[in-house]
Protein backbone atom coordinates (compact mmCIF):
# COMPACT_ATOMS: atom_id res chain seq x y z
CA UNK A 1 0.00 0.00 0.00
CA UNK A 2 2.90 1.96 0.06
CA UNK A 3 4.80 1.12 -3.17
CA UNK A 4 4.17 4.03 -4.81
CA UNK A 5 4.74 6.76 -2.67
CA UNK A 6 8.10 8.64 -4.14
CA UNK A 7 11.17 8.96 -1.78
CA UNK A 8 13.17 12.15 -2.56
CA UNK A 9 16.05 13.37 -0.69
CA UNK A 10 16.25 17.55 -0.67
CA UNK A 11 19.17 18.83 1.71
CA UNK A 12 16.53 21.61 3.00
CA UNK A 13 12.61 21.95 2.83
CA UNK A 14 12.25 24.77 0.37
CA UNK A 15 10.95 28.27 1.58
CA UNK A 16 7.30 27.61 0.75
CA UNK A 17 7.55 24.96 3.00
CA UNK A 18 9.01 26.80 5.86
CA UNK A 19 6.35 29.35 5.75
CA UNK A 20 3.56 27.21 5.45
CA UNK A 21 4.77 25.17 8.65
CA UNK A 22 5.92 28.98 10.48
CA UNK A 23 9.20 27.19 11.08
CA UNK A 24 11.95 28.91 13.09
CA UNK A 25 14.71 27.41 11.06
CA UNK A 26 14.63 24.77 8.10
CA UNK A 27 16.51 22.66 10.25
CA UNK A 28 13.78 22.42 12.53
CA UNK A 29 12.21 19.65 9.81
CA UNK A 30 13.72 16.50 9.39
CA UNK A 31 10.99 14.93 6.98
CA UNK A 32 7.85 15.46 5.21
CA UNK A 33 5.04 13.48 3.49
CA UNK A 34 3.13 15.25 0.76
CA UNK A 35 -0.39 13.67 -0.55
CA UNK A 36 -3.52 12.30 0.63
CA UNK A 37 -3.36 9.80 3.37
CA UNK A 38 -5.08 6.70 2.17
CA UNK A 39 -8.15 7.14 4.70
CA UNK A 40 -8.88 10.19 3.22
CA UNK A 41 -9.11 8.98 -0.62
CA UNK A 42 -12.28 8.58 -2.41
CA UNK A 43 -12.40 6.36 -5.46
CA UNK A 44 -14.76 9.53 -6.85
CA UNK A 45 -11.63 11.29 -6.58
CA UNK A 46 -9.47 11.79 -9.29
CA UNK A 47 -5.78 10.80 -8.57
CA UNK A 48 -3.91 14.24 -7.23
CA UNK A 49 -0.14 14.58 -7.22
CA UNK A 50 2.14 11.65 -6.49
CA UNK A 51 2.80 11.05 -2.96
CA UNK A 52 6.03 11.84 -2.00
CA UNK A 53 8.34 11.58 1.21
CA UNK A 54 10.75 14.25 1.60
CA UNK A 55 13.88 13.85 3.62
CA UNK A 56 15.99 16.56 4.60
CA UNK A 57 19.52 15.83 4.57
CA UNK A 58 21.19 18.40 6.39
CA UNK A 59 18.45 18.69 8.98
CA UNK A 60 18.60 14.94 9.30
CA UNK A 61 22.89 14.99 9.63
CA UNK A 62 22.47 17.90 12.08
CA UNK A 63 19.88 16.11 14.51
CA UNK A 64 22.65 13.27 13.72
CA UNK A 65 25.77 15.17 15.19
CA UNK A 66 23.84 16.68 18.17
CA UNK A 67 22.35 13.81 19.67
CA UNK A 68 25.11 11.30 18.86
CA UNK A 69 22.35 8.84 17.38
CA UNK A 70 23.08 6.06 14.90
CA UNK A 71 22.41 7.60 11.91
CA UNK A 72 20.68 4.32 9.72
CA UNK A 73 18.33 4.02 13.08
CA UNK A 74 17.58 7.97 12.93
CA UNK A 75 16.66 8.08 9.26
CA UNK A 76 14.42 4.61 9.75
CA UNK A 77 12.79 6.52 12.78
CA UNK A 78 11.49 9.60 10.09
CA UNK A 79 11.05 7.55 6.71
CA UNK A 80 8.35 4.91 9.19
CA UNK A 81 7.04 8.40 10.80
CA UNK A 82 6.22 9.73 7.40
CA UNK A 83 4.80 6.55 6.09
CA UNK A 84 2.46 6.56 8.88
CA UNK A 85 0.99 9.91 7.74
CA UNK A 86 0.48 8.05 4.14
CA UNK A 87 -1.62 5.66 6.03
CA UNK A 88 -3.47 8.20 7.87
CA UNK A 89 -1.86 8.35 11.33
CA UNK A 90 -1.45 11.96 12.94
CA UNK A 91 1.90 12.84 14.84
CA UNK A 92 0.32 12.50 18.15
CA UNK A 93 -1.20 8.62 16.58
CA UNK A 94 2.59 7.88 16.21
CA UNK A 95 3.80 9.35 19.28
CA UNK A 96 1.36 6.81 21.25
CA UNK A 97 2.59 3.73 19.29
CA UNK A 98 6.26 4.32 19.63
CA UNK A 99 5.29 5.10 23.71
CA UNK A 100 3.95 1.98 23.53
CA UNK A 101 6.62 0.08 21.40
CA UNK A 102 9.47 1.45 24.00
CA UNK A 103 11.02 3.62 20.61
């Protein structure tokens, strides 16, 4: 359910981006899914853009450096986060589940 959703990696989130979220700093994203979340889709609909997961490499290697994280474990962390908003889950949905998981 999943397999077409586009992966892109951008080193920032571009300045439409940054407005629209009233972020401080674009390193304050680390990822981003674009598209309608699956429980949200109508087959009356006509097919919108492609779905796409952004991930922000210099956010991502910053977070990396400050936290002293393993970095394969950090990116796995936002790529599943983002995936979760393709299947309809909110942040707070996600926040509860990794709670619960012990992430």
């Amino acid at each position: 359910m999943a397999q077409d959703i586009v992966i892109r990696v951008e080193e920032f989130p571009d300045a439409e981006i940054c407005a629209h979220m009233a972020l401080e700093s674009p390193f304050d994203l680390l990822g981003l899914y674009q598209g309608v979340a699956i429980g949200e889709r109508s087959v009356m609909d006509s097919p919108q853009d492609i779905d796409m997961i952004f991930l922000y490499r210099r956010p991502l290697l910053d977070y990396w450096c400050e936290r002293d994280e393993d970095l394969g474990r950090l990116v796995r962390h936002v790529l599943i986060h983002e995936i979760g908003h393709h299947f309809g889950f909110s942040d707070a949905d996600m926040a509860a589940l990794e709670a619960e998981a012990g992430d």
